[in-house]
C-alpha atoms as a PDB file:
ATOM      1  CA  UNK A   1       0.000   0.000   0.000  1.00  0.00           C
ATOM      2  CA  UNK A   2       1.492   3.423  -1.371  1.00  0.00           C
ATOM      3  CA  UNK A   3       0.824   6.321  -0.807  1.00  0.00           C
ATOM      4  CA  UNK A   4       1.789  10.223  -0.044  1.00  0.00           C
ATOM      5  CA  UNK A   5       3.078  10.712   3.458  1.00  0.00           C
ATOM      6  CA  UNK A   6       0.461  12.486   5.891  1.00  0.00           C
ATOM      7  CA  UNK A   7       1.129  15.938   6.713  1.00  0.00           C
ATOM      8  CA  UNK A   8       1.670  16.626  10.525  1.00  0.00           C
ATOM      9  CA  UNK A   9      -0.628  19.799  10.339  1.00  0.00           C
ATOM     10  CA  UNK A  10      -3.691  17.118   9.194  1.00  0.00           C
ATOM     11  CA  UNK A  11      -2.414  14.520  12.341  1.00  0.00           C
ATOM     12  CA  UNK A  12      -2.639  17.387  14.637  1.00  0.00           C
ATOM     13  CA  UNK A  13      -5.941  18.205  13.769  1.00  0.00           C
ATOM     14  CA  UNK A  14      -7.280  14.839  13.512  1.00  0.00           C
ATOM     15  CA  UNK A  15      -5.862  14.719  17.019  1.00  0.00           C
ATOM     16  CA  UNK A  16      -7.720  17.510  18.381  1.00  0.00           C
ATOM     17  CA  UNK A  17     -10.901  16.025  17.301  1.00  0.00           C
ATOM     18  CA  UNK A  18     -10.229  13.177  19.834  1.00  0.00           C
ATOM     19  CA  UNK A  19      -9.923  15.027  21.980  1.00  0.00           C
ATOM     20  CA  UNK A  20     -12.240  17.530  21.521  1.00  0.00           C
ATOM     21  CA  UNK A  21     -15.486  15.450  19.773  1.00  0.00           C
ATOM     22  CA  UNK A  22     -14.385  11.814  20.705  1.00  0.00           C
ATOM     23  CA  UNK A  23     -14.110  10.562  17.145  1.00  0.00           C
ATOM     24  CA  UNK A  24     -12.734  11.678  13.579  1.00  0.00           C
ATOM     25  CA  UNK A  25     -13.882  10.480  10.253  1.00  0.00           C
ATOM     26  CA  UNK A  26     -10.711  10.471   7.890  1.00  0.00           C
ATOM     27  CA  UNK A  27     -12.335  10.766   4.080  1.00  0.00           C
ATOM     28  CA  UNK A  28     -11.116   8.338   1.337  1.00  0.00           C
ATOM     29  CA  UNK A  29      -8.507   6.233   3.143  1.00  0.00           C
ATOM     30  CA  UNK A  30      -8.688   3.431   0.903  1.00  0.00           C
ATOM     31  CA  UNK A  31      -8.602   3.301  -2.661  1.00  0.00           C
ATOM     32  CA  UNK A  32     -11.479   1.463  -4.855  1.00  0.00           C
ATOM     33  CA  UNK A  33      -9.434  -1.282  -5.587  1.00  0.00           C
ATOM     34  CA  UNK A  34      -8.841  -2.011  -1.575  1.00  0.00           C
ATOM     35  CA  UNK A  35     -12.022  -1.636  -1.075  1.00  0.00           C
ATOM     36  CA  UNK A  36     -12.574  -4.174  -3.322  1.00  0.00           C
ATOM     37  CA  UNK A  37      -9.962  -6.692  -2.219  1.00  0.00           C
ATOM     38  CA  UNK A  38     -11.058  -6.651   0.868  1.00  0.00           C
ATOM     39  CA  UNK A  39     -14.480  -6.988   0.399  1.00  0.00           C
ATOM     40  CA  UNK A  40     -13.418 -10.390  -1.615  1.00  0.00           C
ATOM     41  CA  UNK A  41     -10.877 -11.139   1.157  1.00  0.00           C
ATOM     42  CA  UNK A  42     -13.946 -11.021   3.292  1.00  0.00           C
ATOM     43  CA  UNK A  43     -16.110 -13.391   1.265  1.00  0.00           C
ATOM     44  CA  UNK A  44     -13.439 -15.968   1.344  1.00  0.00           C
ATOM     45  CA  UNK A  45     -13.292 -16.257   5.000  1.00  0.00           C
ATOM     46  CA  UNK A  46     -13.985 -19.270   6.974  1.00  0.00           C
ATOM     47  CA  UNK A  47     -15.031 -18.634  11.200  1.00  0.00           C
ATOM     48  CA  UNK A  48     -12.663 -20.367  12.986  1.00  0.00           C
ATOM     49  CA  UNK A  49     -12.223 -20.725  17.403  1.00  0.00           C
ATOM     50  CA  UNK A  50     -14.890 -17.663  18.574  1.00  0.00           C
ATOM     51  CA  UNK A  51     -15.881 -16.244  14.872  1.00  0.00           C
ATOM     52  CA  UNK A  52     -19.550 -16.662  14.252  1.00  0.00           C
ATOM     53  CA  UNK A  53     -22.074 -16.459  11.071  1.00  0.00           C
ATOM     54  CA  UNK A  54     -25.394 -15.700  10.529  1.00  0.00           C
ATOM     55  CA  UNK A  55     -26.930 -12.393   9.889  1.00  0.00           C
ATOM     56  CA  UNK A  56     -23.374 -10.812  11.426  1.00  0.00           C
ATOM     57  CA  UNK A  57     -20.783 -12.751  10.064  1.00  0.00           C
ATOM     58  CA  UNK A  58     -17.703 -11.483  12.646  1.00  0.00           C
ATOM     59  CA  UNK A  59     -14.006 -12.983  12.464  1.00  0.00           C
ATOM     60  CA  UNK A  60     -11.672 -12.273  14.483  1.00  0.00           C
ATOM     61  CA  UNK A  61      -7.393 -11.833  14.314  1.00  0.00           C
ATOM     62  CA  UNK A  62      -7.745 -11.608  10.141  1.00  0.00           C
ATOM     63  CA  UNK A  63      -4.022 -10.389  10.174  1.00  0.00           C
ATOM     64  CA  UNK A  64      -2.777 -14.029  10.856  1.00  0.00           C
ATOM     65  CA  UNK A  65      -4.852 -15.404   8.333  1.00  0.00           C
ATOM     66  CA  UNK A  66      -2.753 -14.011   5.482  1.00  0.00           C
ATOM     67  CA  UNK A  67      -0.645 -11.572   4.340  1.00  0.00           C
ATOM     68  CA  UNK A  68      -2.666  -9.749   2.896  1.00  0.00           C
ATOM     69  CA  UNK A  69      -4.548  -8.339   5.762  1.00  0.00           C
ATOM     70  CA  UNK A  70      -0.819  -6.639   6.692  1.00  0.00           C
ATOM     71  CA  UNK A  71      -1.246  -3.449   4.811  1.00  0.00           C
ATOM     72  CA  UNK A  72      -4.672  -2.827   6.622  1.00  0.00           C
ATOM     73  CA  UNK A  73      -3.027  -2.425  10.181  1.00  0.00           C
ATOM     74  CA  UNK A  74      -1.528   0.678   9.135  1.00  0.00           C
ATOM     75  CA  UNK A  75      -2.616   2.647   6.539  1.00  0.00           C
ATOM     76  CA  UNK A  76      -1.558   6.075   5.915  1.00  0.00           C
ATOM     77  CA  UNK A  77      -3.403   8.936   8.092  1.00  0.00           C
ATOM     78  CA  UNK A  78      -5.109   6.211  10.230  1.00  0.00           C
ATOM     79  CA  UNK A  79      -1.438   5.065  11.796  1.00  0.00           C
ATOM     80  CA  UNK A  80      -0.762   8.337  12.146  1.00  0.00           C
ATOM     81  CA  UNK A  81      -3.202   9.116  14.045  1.00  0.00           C
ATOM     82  CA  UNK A  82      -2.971   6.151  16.344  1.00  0.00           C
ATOM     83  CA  UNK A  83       0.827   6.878  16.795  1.00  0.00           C
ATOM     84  CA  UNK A  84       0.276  10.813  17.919  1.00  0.00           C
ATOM     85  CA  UNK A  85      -2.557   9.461  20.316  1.00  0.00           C
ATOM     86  CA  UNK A  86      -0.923   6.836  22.017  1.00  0.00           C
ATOM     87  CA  UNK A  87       2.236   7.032  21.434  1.00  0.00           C
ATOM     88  CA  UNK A  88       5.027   5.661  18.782  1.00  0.00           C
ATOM     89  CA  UNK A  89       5.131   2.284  20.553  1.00  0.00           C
ATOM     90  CA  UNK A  90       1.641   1.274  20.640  1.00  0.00           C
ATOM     91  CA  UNK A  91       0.560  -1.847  18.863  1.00  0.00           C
ATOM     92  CA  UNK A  92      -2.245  -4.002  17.485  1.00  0.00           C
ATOM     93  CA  UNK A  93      -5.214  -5.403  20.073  1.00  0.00           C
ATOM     94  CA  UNK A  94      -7.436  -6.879  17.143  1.00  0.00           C
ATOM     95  CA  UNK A  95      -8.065  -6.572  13.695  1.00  0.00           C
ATOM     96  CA  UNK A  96     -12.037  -7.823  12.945  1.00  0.00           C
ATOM     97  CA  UNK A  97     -13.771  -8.417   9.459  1.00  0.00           C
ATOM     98  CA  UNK A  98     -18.003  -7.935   9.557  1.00  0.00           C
ATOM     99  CA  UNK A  99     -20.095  -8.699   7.052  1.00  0.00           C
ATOM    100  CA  UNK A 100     -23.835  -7.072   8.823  1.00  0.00           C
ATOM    101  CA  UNK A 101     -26.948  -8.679   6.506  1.00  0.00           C
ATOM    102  CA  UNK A 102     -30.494  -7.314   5.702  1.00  0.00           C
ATOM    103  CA  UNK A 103     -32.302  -7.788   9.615  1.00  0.00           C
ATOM    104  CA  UNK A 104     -29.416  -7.672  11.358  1.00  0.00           C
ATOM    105  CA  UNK A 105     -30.078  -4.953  14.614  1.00  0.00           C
ATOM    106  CA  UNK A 106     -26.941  -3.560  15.671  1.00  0.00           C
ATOM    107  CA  UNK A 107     -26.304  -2.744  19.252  1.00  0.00           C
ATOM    108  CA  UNK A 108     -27.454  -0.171  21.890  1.00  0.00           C
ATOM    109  CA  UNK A 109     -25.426   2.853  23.435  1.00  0.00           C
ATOM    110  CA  UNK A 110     -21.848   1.772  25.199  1.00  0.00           C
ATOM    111  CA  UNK A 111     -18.145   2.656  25.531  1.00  0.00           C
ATOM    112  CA  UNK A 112     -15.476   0.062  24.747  1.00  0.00           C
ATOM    113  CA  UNK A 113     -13.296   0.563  27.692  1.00  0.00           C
ATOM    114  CA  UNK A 114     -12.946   3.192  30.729  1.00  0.00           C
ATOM    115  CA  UNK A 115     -10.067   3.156  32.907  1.00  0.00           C
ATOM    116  CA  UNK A 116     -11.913   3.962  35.350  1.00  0.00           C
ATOM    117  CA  UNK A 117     -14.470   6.229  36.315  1.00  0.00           C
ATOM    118  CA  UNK A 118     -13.981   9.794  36.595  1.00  0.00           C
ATOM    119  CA  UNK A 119     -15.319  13.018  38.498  1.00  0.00           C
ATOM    120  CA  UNK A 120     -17.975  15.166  36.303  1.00  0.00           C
ATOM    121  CA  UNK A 121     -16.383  18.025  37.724  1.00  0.00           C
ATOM    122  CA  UNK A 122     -12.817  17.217  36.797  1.00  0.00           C
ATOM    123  CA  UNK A 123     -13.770  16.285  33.268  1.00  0.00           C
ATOM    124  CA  UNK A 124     -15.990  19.121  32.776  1.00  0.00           C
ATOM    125  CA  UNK A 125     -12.663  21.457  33.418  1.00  0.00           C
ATOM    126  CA  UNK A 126     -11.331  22.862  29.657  1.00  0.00           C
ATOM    127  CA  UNK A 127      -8.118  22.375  30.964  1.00  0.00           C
ATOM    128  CA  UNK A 128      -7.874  19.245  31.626  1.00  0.00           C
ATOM    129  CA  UNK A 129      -7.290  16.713  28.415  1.00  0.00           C
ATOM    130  CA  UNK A 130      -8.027  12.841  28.862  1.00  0.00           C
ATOM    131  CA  UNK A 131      -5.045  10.865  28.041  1.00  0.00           C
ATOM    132  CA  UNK A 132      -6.119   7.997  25.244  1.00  0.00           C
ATOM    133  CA  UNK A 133      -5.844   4.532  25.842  1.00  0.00           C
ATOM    134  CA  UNK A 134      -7.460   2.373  23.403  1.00  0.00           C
ATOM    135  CA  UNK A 135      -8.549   3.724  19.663  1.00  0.00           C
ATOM    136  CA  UNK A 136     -10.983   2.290  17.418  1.00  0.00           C
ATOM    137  CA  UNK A 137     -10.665   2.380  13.082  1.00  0.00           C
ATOM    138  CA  UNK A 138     -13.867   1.536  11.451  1.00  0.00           C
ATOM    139  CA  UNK A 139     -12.623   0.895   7.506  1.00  0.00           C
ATOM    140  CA  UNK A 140     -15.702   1.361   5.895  1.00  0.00           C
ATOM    141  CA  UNK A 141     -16.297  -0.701   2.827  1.00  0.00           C
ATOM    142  CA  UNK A 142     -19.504   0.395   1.325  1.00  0.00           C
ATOM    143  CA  UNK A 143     -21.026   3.700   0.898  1.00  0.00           C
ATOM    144  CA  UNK A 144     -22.735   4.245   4.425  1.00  0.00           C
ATOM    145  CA  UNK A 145     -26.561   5.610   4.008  1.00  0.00           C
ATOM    146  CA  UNK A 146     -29.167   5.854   7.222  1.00  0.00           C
ATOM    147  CA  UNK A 147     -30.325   2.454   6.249  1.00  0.00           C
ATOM    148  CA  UNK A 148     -27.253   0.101   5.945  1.00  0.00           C
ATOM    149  CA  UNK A 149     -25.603   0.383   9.799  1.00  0.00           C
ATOM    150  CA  UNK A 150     -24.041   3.817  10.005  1.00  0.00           C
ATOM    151  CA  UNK A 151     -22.288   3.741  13.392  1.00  0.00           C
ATOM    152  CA  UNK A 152     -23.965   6.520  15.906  1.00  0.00           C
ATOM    153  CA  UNK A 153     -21.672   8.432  17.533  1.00  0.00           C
ATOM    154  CA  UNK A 154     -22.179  10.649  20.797  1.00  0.00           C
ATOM    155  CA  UNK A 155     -20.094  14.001  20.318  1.00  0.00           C
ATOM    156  CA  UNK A 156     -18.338  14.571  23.602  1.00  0.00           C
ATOM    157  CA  UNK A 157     -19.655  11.980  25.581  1.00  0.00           C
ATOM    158  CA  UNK A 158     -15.702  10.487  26.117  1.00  0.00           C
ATOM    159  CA  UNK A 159     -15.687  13.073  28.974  1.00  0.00           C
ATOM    160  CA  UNK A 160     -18.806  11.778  30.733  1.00  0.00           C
ATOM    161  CA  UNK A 161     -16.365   9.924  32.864  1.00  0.00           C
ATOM    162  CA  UNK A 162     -18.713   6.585  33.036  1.00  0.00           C
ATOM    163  CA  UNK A 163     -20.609   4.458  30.563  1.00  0.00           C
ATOM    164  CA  UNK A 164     -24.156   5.444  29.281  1.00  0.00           C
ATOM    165  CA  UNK A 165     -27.242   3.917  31.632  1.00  0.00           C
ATOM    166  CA  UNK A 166     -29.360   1.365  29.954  1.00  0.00           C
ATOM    167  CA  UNK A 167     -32.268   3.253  27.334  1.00  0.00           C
ATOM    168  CA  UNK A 168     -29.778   6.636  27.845  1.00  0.00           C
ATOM    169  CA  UNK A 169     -29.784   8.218  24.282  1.00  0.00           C
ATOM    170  CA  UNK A 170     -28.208  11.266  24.647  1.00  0.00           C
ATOM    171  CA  UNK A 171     -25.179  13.010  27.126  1.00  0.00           C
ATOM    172  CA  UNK A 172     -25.874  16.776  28.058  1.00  0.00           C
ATOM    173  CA  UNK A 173     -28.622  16.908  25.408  1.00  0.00           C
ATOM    174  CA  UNK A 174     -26.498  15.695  22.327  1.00  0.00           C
ATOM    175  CA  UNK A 175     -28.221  12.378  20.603  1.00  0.00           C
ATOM    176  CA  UNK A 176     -26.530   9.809  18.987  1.00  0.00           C
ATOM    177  CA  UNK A 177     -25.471  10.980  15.714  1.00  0.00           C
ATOM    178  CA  UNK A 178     -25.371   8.563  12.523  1.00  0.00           C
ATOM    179  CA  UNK A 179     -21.957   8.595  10.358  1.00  0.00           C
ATOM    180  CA  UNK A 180     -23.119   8.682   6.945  1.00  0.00           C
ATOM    181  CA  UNK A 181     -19.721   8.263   4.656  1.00  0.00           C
ATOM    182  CA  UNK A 182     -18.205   6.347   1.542  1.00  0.00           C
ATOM    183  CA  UNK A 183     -16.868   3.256   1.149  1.00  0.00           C
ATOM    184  CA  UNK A 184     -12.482   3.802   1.854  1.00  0.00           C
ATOM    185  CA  UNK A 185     -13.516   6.745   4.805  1.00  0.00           C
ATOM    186  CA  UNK A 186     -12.008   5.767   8.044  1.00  0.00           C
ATOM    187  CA  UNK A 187     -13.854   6.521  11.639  1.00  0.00           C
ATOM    188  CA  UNK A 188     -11.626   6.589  14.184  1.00  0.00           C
ATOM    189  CA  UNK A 189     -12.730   6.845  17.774  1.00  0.00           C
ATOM    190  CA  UNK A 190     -11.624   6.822  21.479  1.00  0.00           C
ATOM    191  CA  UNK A 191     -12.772   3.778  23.577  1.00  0.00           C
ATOM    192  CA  UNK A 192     -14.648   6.112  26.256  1.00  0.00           C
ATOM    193  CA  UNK A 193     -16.738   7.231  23.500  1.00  0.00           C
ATOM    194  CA  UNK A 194     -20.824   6.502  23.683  1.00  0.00           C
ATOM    195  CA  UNK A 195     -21.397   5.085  20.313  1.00  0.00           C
ATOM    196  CA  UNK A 196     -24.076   2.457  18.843  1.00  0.00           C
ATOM    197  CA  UNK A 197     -24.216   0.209  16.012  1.00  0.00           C
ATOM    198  CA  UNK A 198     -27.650   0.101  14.055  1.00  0.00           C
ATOM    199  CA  UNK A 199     -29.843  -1.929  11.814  1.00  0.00           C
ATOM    200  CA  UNK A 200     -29.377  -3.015   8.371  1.00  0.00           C
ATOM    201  CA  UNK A 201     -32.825  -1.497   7.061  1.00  0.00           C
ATOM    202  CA  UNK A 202     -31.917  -2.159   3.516  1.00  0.00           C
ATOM    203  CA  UNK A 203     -33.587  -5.176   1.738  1.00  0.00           C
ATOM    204  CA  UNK A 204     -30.895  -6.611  -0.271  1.00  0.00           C
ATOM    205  CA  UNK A 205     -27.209  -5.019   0.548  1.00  0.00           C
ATOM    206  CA  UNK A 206     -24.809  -6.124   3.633  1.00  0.00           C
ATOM    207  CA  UNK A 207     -22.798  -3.438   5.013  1.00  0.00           C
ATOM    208  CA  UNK A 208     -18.657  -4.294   4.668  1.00  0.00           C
ATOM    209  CA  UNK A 209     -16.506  -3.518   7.636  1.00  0.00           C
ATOM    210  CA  UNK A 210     -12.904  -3.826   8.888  1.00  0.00           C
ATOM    211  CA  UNK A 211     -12.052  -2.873  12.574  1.00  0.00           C
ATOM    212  CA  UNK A 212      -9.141  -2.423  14.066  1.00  0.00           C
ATOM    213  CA  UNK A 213      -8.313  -1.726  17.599  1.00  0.00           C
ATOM    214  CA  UNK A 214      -5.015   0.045  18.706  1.00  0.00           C
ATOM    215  CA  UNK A 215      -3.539   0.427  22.162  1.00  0.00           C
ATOM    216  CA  UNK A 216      -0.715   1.787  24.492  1.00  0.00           C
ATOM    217  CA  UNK A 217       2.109  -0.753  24.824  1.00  0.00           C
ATOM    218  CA  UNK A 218       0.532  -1.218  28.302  1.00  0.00           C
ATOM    219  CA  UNK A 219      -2.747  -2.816  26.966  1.00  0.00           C
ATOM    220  CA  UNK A 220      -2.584  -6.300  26.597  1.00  0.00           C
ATOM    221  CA  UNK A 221      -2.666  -7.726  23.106  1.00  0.00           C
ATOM    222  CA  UNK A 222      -5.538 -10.434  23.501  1.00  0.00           C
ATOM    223  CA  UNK A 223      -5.472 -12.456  20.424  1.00  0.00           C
ATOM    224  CA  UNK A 224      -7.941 -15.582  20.873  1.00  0.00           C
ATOM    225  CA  UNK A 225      -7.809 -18.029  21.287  1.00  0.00           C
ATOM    226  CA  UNK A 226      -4.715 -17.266  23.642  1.00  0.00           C
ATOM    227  CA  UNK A 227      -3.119 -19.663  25.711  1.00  0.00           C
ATOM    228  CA  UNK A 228      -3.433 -21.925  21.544  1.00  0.00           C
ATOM    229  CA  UNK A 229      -2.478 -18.466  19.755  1.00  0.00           C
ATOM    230  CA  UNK A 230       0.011 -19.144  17.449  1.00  0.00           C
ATOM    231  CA  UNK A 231       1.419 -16.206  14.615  1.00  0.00           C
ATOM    232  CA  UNK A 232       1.158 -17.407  11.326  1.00  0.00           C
ATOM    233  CA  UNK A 233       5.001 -17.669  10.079  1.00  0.00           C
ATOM    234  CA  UNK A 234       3.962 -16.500   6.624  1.00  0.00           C
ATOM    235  CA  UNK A 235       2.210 -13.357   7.950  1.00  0.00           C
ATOM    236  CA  UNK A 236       5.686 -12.862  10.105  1.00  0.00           C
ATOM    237  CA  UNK A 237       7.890 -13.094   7.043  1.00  0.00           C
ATOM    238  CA  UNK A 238       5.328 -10.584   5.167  1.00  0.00           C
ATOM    239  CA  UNK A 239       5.814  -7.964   8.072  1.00  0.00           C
ATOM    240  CA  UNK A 240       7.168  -4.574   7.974  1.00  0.00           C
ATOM    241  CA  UNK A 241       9.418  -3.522  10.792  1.00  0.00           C
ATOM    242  CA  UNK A 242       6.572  -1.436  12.205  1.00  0.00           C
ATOM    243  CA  UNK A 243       3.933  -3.965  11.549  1.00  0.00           C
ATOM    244  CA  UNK A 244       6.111  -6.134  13.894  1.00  0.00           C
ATOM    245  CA  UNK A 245       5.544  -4.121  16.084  1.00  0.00           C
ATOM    246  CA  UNK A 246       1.925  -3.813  16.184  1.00  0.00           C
ATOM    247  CA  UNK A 247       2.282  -7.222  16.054  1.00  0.00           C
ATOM    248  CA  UNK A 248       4.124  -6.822  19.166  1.00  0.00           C
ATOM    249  CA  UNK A 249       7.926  -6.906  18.979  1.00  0.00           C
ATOM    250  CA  UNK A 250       8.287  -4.215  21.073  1.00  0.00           C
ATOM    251  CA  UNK A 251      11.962  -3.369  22.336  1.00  0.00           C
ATOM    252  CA  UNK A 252      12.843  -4.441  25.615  1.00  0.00           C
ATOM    253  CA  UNK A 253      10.954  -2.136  28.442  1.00  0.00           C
ATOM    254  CA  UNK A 254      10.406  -1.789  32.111  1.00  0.00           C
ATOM    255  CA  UNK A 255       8.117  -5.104  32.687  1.00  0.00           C
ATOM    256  CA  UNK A 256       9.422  -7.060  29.969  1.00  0.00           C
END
């Protein structure tokens, strides 16, 4: 995958958005033709340990399924990103192909992961910025419309310092907002973000999508089905240096 480097002034802004909103959607990522690979890539896979099919088809740890899932862990603007917000030596937590079919109904309001719980009236303070610990890159592989499964987002609602209550819709009035884009845009979000899936409303199109999670060195890579996780050898010898490192070769540290 080739392509013009990223200009720092476009990282930094995309960073501020994080911060500021929660989330960033980065337009036209991914070229037609990579959208179209992976859709096929997508086709062709088989579930295997915790995947499952039906009307979500969801597998888990593509990248050690074949090489050619390597590119996809770091594509220019979205590794970028990830790098500025959690620093040059964080790495891979799980890369996850979904294929969501006509009927399927999504999922309600939630974060991915808090730390922990915070004070309203700390997080409430302009001054204070939330350090990042996990984000989130939704590759998009269809055009996104209000009836095939745009992802909600909840602006600002990574500083309500817990996770939304069960039937909350909205933090300090804001709804959930859906994220209407083209297939090769890239959402990225922060894990303390309130954000939804929906349905697939449409009658006869599945909505294409490839996550992939990044953290700090200091979140545990949990590639299932662990203690029987095994790397792929060929997917080694395909690496980059850096995607080695997402894959986790990580220079010696502190707790290593």
């Amino acid at each position: 995958m080739q392509a013009d480097p990223v200009a720092p002034s476009t990282t930094a802004a995309h960073l501020q958005a994080l911060h500021g909103r929660g989330f960033v959607l980065l337009p036209g990522v991914l070229s037609a033709s990579q959208v179209a690979e992976l859709r096929q890539a997508i086709d062709r896979l088989q579930p295997q340990h915790w995947d499952y099919s039906g009307l979500l088809d969801h597998y888990k740890c593509v990248f050690n399924r074949d090489p050619l899932w390597l590119p996809y862990l770091d594509p220019p603007g979205v590794i970028d990103l990830a790098e500025a917000a959690l620093g040059a030596d964080c790495h891979v937590i799980g890369q996850t192909a979904w294929r969501c079919h006509p009927g399927f109904v999504g999922a309600e309001l939630h974060l991915d992961y808090l730390v922990m719980p915070l004070p309203p009236v700390l997080l409430a303070d302009p001054g204070f910025e939330l350090p990042m610990q996990i984000l989130t890159a939704h590759l998009y592989l269809d055009d996104i419309d209000a009836d095939l499964c745009p992802t909600r987002v909840v602006p600002g609602s990574h500083r309500a310092g817990r996770a939304p209550q069960p039937g909350e819709q909205h933090w300090q009035g804001t709804p959930a907002q859906p994220v209407l884009c083209r297939a090769g845009d890239v959402l990225m979000f922060r894990s303390e973000l309130w954000h939804a899936g929906s349905r697939n409303r449409s009658h006869d199109r599945s909505r294409y999508l490839l996550q992939v999670h990044y953290g700090r060195r200091m979140v545990a890579q949990k590639f299932s089905p662990y203690l029987a996780w095994r790397f792929n050898p060929e997917v080694l010898a395909a690496c980059t240096p850096r995607q080695r490192r997402l894959l986790g070769e990580h220079e010696e540290a502190e707790y290593d």
